[in-house]
Protein backbone atom coordinates (compact mmCIF):
# COMPACT_ATOMS: atom_id res chain seq x y z
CA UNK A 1 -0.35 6.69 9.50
CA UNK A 2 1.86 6.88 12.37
CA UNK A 3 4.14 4.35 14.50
CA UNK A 4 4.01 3.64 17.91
CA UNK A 5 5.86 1.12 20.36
CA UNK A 6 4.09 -2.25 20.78
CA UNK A 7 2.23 -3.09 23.76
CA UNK A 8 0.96 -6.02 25.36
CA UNK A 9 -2.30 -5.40 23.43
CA UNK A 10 -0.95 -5.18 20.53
CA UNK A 11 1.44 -8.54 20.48
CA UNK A 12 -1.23 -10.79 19.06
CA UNK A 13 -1.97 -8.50 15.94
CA UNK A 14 2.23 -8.12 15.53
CA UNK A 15 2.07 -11.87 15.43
CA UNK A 16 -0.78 -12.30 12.65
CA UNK A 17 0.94 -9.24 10.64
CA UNK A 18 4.86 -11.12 10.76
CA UNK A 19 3.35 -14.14 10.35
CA UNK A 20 1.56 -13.27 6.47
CA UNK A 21 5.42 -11.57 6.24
CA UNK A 22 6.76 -15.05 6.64
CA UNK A 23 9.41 -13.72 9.62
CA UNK A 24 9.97 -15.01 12.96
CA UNK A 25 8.38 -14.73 15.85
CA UNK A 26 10.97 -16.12 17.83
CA UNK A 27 12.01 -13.69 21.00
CA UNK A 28 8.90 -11.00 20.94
CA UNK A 29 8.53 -10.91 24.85
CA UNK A 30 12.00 -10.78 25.64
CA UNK A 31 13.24 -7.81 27.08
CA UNK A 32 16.08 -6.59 24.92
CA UNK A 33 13.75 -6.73 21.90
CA UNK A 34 11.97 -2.98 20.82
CA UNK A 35 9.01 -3.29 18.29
CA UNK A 36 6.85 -0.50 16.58
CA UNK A 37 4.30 -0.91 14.53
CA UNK A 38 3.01 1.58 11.61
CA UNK A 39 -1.06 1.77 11.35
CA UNK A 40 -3.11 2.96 8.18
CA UNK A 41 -5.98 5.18 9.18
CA UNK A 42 -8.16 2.08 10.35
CA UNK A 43 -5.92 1.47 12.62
CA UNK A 44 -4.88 -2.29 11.18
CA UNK A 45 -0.79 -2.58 10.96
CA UNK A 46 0.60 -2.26 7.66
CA UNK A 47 4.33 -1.80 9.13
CA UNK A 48 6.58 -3.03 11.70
CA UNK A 49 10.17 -2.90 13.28
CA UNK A 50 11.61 -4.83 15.83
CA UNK A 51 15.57 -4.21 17.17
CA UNK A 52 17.35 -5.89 20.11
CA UNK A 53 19.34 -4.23 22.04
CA UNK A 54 22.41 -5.42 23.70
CA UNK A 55 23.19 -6.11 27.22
CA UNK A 56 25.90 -3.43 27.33
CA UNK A 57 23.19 -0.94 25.88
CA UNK A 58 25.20 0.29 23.59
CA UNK A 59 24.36 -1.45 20.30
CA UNK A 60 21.45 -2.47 18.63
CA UNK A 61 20.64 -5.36 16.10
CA UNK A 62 17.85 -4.79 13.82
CA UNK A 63 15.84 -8.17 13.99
CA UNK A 64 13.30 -7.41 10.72
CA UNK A 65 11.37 -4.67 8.83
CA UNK A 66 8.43 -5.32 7.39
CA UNK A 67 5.70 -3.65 5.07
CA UNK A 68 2.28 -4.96 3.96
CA UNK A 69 2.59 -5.16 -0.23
CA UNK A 70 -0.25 -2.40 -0.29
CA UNK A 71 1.81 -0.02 1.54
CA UNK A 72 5.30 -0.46 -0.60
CA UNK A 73 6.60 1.65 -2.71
CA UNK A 74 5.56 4.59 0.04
CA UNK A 75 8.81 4.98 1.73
CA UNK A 76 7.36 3.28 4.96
CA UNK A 77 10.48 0.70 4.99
CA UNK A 78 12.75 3.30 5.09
CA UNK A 79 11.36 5.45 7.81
CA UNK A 80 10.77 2.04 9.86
CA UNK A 81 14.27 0.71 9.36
């Protein structure tokens, strides 16, 4: 598994995977928001991250963390959060 930032390509699979987590999709284009994604082996997302960042740049709000139930228990929400 690994993480990597979310691209263009990879908003509509974000959106499936939050939406089975029951959390918001509310602000995923905007531009202060950073999201990465964590991937089991067939690529599919089982983990995911999203923070906004302030206009000053110099905080950060941690919007959600989410884990698919398969993967919990594995110390993924940790390492994402």
């Amino acid at each position: 598994m690994g993480y990597e930032q979310v691209r263009a390509s990879d908003v509509q699979g974000l959106r499936a995977f939050l939406t089975g987590a029951d959390l918001t999709l509310a602000g995923l284009e905007t531009g202060s928001v950073r999201l990465w994604v964590e991937r089991d082996a067939d690529r599919q997302i089982v983990g995911s991250n999203g923070y906004e960042i302030s206009e000053d740049r110099r905080h950060a709000l941690i919007r959600s963390v989410a884990v698919a139930p398969q993967n919990r228990t594995e110390g993924s929400g940790s390492r994402l959060a």
